[in-house]
C-alpha atoms as a PDB file:
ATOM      1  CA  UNK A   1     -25.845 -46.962 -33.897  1.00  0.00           C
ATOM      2  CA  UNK A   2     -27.995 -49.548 -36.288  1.00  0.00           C
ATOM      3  CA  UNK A   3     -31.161 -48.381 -34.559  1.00  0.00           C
ATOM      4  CA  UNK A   4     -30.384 -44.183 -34.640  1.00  0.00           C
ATOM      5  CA  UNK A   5     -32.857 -42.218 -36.283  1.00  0.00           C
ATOM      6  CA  UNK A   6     -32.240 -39.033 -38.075  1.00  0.00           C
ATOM      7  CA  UNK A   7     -34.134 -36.363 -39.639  1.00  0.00           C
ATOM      8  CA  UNK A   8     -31.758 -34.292 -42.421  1.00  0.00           C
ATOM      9  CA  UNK A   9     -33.660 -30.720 -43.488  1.00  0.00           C
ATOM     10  CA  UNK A  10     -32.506 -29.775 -47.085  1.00  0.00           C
ATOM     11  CA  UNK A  11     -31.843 -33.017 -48.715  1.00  0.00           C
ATOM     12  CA  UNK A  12     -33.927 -32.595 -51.846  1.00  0.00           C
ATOM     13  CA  UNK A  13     -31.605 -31.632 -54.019  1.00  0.00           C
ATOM     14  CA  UNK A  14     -29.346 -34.849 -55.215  1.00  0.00           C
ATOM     15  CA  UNK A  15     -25.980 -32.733 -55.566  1.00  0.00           C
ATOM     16  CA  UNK A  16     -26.356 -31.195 -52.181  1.00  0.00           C
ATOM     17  CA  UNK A  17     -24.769 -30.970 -48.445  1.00  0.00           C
ATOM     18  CA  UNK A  18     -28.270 -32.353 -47.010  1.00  0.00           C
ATOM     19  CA  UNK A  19     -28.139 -35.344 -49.880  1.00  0.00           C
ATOM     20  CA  UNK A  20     -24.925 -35.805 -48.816  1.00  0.00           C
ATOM     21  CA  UNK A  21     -25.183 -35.943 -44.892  1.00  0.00           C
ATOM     22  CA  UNK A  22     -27.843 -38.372 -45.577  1.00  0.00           C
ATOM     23  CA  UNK A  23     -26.089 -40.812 -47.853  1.00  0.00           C
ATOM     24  CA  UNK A  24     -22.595 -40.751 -45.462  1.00  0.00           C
ATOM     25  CA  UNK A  25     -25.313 -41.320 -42.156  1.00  0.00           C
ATOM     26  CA  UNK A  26     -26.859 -43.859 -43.958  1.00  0.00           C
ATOM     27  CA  UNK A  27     -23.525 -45.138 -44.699  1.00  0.00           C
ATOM     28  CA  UNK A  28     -22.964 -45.528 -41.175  1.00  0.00           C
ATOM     29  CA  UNK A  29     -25.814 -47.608 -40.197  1.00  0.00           C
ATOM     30  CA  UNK A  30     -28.404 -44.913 -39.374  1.00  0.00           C
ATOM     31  CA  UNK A  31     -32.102 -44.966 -40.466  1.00  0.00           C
ATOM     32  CA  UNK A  32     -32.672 -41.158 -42.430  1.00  0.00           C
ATOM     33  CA  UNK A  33     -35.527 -39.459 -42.639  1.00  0.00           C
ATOM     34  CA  UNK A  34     -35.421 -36.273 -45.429  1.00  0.00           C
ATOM     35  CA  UNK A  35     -37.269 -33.444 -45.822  1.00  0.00           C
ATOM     36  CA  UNK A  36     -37.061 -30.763 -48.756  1.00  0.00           C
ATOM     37  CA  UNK A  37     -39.643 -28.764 -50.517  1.00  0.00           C
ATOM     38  CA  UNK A  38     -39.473 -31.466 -52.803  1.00  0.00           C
ATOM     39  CA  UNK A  39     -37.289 -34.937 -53.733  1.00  0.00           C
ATOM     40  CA  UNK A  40     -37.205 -35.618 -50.201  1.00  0.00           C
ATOM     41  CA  UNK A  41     -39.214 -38.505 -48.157  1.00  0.00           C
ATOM     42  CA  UNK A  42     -41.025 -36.024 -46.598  1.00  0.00           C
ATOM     43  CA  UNK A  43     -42.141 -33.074 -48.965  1.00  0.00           C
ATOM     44  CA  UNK A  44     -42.246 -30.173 -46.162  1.00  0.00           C
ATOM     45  CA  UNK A  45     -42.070 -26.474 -45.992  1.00  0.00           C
ATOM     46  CA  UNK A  46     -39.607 -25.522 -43.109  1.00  0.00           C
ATOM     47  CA  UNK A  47     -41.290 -21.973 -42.473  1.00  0.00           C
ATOM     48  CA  UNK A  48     -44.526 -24.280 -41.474  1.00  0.00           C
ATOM     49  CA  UNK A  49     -45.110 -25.329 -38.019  1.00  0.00           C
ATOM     50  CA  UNK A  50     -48.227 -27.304 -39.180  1.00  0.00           C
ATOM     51  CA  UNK A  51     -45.491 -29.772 -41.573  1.00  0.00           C
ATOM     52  CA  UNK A  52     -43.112 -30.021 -38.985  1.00  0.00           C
ATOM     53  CA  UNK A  53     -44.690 -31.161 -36.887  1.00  0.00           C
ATOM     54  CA  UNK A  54     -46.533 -33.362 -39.175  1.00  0.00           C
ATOM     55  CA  UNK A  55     -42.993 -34.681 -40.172  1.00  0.00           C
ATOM     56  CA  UNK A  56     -41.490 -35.604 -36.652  1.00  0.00           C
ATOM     57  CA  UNK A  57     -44.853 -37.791 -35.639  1.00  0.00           C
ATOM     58  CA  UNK A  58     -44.725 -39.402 -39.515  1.00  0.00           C
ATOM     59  CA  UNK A  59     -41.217 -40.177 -37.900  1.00  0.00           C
ATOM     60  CA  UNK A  60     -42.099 -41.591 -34.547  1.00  0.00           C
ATOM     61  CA  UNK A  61     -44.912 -43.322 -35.877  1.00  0.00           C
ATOM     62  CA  UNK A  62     -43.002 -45.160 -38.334  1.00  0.00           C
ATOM     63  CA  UNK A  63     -39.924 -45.643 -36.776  1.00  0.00           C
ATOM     64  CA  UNK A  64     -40.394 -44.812 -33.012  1.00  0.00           C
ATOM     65  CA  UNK A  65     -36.990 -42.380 -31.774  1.00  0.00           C
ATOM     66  CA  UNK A  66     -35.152 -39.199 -33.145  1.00  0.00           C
ATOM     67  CA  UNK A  67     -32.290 -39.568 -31.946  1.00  0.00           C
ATOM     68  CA  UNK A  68     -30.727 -36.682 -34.560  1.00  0.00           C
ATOM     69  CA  UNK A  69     -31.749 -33.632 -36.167  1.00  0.00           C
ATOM     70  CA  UNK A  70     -29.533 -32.342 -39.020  1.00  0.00           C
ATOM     71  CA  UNK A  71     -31.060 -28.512 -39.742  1.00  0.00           C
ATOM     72  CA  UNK A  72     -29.340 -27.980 -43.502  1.00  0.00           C
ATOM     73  CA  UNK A  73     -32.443 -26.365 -44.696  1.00  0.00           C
ATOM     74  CA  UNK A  74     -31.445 -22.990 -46.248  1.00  0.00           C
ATOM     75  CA  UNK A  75     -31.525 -20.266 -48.561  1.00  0.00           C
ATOM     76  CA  UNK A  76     -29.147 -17.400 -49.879  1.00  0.00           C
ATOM     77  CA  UNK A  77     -31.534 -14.991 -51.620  1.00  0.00           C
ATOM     78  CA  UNK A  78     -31.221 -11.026 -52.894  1.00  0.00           C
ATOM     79  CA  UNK A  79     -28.168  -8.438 -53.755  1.00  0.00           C
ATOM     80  CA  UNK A  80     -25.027  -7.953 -52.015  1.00  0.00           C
ATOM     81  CA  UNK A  81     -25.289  -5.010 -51.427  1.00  0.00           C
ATOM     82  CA  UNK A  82     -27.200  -3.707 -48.002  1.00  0.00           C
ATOM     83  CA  UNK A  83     -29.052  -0.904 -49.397  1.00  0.00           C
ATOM     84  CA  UNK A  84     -30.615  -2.985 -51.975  1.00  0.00           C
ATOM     85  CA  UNK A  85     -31.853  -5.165 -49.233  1.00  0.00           C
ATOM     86  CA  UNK A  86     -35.618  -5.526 -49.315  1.00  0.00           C
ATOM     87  CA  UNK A  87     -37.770  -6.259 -45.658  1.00  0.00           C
ATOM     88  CA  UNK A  88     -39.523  -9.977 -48.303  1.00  0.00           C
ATOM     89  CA  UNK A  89     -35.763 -10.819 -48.338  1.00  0.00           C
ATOM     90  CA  UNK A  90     -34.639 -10.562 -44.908  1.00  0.00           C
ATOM     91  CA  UNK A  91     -38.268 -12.280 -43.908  1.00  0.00           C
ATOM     92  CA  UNK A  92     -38.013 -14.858 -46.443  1.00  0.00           C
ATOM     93  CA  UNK A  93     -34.338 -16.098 -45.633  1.00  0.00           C
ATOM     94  CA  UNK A  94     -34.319 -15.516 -41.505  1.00  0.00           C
ATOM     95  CA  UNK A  95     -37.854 -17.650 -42.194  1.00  0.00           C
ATOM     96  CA  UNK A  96     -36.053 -20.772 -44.052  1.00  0.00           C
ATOM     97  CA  UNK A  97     -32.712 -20.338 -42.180  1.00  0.00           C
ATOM     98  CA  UNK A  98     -33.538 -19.470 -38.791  1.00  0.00           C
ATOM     99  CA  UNK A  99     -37.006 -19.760 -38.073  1.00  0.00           C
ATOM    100  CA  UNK A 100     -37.117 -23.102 -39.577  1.00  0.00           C
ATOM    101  CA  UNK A 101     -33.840 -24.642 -37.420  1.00  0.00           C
ATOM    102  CA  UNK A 102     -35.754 -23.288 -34.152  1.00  0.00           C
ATOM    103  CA  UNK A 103     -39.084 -25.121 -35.361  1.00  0.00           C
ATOM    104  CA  UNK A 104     -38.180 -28.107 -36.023  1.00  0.00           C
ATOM    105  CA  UNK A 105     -35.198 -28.451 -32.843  1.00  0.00           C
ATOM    106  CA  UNK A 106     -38.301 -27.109 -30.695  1.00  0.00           C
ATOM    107  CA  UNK A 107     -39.972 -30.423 -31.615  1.00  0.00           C
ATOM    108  CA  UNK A 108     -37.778 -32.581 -31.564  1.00  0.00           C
ATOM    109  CA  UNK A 109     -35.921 -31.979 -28.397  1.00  0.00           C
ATOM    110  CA  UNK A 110     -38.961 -32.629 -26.135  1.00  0.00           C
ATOM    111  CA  UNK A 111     -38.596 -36.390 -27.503  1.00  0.00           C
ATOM    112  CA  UNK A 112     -34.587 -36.467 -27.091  1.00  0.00           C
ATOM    113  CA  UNK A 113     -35.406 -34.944 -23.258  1.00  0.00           C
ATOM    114  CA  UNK A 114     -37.667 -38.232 -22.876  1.00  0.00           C
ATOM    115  CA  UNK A 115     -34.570 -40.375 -24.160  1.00  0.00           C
ATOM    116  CA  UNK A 116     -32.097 -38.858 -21.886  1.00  0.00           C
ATOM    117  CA  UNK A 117     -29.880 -38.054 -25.017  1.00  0.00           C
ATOM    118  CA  UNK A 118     -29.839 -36.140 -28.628  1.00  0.00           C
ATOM    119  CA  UNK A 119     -27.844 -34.876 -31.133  1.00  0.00           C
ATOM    120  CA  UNK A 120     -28.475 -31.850 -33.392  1.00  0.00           C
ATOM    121  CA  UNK A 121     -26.036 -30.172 -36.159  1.00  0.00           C
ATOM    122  CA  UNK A 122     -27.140 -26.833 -37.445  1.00  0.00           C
ATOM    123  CA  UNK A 123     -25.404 -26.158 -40.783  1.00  0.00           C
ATOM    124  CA  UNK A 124     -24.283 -22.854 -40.752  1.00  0.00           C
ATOM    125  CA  UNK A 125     -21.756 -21.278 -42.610  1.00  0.00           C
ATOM    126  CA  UNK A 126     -17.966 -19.319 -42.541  1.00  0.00           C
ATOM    127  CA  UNK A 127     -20.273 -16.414 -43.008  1.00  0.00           C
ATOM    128  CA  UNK A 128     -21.664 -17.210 -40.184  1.00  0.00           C
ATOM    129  CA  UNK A 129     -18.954 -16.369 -38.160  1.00  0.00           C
ATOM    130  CA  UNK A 130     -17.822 -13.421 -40.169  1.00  0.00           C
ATOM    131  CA  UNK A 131     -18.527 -11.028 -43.150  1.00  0.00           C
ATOM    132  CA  UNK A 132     -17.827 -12.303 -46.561  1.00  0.00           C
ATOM    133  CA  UNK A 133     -17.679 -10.430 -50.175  1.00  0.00           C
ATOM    134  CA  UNK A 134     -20.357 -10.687 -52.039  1.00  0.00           C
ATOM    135  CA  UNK A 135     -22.647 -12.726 -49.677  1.00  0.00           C
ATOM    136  CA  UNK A 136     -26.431 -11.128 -49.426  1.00  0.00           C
ATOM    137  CA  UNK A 137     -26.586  -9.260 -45.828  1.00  0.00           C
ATOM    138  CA  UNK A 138     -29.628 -11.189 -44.982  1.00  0.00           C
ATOM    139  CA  UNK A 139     -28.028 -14.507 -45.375  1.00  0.00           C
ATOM    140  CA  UNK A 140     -25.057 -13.606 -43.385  1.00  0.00           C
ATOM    141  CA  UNK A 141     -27.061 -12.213 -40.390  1.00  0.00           C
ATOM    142  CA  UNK A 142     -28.976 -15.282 -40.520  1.00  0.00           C
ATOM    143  CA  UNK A 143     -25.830 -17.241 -40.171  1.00  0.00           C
ATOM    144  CA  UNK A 144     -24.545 -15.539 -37.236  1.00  0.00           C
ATOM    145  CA  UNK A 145     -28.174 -16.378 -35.433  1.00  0.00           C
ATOM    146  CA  UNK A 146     -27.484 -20.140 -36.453  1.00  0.00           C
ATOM    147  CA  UNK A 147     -24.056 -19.531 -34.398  1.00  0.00           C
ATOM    148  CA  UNK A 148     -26.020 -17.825 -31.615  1.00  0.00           C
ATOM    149  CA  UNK A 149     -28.816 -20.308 -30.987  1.00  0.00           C
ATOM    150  CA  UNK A 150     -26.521 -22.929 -31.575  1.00  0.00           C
ATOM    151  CA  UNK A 151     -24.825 -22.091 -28.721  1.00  0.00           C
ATOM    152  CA  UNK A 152     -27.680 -21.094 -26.542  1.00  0.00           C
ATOM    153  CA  UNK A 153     -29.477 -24.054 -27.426  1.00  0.00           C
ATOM    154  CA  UNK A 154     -26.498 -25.976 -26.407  1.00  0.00           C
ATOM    155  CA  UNK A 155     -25.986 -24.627 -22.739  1.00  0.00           C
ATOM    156  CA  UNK A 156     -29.445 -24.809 -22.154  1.00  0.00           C
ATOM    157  CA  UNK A 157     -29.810 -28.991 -22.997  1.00  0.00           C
ATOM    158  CA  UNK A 158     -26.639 -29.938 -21.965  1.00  0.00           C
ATOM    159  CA  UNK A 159     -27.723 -31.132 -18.731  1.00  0.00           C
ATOM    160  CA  UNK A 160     -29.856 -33.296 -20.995  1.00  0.00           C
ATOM    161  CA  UNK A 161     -27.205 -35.104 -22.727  1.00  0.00           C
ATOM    162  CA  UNK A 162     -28.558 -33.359 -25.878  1.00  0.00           C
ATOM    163  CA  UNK A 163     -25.434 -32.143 -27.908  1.00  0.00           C
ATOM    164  CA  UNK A 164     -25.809 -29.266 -30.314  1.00  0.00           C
ATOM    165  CA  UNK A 165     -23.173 -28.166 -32.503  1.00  0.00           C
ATOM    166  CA  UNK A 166     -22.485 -25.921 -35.560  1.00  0.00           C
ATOM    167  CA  UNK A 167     -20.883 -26.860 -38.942  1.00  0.00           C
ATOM    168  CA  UNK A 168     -19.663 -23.842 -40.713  1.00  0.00           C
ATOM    169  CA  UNK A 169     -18.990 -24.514 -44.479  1.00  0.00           C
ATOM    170  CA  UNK A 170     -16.475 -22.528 -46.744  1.00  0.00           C
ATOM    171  CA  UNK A 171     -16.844 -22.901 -50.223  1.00  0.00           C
ATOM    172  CA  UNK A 172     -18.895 -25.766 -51.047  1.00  0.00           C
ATOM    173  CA  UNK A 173     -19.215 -26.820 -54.739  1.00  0.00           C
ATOM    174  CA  UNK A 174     -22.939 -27.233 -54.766  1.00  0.00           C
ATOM    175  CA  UNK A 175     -25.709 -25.418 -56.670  1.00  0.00           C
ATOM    176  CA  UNK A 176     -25.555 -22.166 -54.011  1.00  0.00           C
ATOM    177  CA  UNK A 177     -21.890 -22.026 -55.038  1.00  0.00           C
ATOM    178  CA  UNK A 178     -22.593 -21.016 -57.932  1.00  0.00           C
ATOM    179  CA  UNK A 179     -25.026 -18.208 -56.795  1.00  0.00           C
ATOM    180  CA  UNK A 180     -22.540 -17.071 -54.752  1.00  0.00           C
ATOM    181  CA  UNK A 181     -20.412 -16.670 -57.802  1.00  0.00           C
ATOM    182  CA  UNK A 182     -22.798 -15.113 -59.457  1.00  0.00           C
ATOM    183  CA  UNK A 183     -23.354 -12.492 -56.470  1.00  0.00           C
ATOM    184  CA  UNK A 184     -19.421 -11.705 -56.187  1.00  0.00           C
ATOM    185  CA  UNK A 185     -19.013 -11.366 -60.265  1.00  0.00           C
ATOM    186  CA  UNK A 186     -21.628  -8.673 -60.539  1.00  0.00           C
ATOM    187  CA  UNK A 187     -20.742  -7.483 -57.664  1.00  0.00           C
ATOM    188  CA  UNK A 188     -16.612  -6.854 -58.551  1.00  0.00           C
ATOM    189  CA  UNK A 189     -17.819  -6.553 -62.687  1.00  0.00           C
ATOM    190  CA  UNK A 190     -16.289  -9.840 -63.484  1.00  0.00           C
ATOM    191  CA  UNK A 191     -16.879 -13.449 -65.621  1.00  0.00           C
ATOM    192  CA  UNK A 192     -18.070 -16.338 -63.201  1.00  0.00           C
ATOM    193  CA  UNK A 193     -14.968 -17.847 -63.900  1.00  0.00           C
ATOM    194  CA  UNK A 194     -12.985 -15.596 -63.042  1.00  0.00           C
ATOM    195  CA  UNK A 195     -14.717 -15.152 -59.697  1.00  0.00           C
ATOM    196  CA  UNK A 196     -14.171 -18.632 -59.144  1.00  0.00           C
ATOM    197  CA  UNK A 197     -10.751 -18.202 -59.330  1.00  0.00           C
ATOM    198  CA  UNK A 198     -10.766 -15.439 -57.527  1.00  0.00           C
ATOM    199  CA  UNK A 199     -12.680 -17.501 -54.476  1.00  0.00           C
ATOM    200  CA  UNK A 200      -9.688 -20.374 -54.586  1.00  0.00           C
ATOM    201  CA  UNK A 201      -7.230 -18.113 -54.543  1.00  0.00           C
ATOM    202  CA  UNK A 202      -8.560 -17.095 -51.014  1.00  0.00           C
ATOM    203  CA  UNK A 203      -8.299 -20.947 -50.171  1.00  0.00           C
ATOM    204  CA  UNK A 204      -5.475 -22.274 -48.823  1.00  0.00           C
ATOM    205  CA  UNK A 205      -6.503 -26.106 -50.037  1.00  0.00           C
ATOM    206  CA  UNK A 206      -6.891 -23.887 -53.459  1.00  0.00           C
ATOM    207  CA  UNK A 207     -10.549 -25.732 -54.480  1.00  0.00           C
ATOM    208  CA  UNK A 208     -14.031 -25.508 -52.868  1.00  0.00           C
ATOM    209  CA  UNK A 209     -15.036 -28.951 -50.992  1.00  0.00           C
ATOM    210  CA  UNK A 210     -16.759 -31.745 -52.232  1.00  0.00           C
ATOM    211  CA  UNK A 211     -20.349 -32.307 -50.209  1.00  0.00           C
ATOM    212  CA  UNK A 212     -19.042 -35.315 -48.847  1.00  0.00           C
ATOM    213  CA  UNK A 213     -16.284 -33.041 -46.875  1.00  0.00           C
ATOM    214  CA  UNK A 214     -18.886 -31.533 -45.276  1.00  0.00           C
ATOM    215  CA  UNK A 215     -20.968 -35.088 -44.804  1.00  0.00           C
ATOM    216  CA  UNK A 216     -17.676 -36.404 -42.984  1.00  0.00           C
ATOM    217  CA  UNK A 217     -17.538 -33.352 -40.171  1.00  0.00           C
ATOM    218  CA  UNK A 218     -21.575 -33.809 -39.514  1.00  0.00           C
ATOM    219  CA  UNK A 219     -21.071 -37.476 -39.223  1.00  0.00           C
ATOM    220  CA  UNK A 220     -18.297 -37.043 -37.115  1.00  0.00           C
ATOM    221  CA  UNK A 221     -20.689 -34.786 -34.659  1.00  0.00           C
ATOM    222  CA  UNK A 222     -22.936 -37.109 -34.642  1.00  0.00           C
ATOM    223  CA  UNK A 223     -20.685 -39.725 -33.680  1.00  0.00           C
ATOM    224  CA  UNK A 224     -19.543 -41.085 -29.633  1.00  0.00           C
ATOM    225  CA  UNK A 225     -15.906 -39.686 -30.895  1.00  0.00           C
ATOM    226  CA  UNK A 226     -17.718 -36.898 -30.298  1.00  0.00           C
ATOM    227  CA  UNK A 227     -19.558 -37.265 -27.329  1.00  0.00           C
ATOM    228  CA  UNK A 228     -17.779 -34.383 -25.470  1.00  0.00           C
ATOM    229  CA  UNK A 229     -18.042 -31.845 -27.678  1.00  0.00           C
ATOM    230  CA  UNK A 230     -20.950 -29.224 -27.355  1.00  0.00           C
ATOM    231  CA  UNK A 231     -21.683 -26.091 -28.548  1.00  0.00           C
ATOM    232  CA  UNK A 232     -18.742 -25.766 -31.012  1.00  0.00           C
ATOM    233  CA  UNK A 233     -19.299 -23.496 -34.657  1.00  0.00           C
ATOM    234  CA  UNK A 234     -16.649 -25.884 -36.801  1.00  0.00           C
ATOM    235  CA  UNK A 235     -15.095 -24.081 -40.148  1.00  0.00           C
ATOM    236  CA  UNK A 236     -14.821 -26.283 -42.407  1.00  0.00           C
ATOM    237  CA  UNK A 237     -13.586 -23.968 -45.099  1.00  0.00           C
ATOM    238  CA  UNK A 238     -10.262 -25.396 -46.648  1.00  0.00           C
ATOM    239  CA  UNK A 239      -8.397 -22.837 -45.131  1.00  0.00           C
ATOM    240  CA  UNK A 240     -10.276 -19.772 -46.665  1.00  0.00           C
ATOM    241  CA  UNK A 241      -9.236 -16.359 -46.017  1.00  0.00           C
ATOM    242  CA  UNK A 242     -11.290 -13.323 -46.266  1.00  0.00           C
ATOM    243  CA  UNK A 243     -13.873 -11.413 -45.118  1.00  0.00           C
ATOM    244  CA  UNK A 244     -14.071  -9.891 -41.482  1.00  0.00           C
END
């Protein structure tokens, strides 16, 4: 795998998942290409067709193969509650977490057709795959459309060797964790901490995970230990309970 190429979406921020996934693929022998608003090696706007596709021939130019696409890019923006919705929030967040994902696996699937083989790993989330206090409406429907064209996506390239899997996070201690808390203390009139004790009390592990947890899955997806595996939305969520 010396000679894989990756691209990792979201991977600005140093305390992240997408810093993560590309330190642990790194780790494994892979060359990483990253792309955030910013802190990245590509400084890119997701919700722009124009960069992506700016990014992915930067990419072949210099380095000739994509042979993975890791779509972490996303947001988790607005209220909790529904009503309180606005129409910039749901366009804003199905732009960055959805829109973005299809983009960029639109371009670089062509290329992975033309190698006979491809990986991509959509990072999702548990509320993805259902309902979860406190978690802005918008970001959960956006989740459940990761799940959906994950698994679309997947049955369509198959026959392409191009695997295309979901990972579907819990409670990750990252800088959106503590949003979240912030979202589910307003929203059941309580102290941050409190809510955060509330959260691990839901987990069975009792603690959020570490970035790296999450790394480990994606790498393993990525992996020939994997090769048969398509189309799966993995929880990786310490055993959390909750939600519907």
């Amino acid at each position: 795998m010396s000679d894989e190429v990756a691209i990792v979406t979201g991977a600005g921020h140093p305390e992240g998942i997408g810093d993560a996934i590309a330190k642990r693929l790194r780790a494994d022998g892979r060359t990483v290409v990253t792309a955030d608003l910013q802190g990245a090696d590509r400084d890119i706007d997701v919700t722009d067709s124009v960069q992506i596709d700016h990014c992915i021939r930067e990419t072949l130019r210099d380095h000739g193969r994509i042979d993975i696409l890791i779509n972490n890019a996303g947001i988790a923006e607005g209220p909790a509650g529904f009503l309180e919705q606005t129409a910039e929030t749901f366009d804003r967040t199905f732009a960055v977490n959805v829109k973005g994902m299809v983009q960029f696996s639109q371009g670089v699937i062509p290329h992975m057709q033309q190698a006979g083989k491809g990986v991509i790993v959509n990072i999702a989330s548990l509320s993805g795959l259902r309902a979860m206090a406190g978690i802005p409406p918008a970001y959960t429907a956006s989740k459940f459309a990761v799940v959906g064209l994950t698994k679309a996506m997947a049955l369509e390239f198959g026959a392409d060797n191009i695997r295309i899997n979901a990972v579907c996070p819990g409670s990750v201690d990252t800088a959106m964790r503590a949003k979240a808390l912030e979202l589910l203390a307003a929203a059941e009139t309580i102290t941050q901490t409190e809510a955060a004790d509330l959260e691990n009390e839901l987990i069975a592990l009792g603690r959020p995970a570490a970035p790296n947890e999450i790394a480990a899955v994606v790498a393993f997806l990525c992996a020939t230990d994997s090769n048969y595996l398509t189309g799966a939305a993995i929880p990786v969520d310490g055993g959390m309970q909750g939600g519907f």
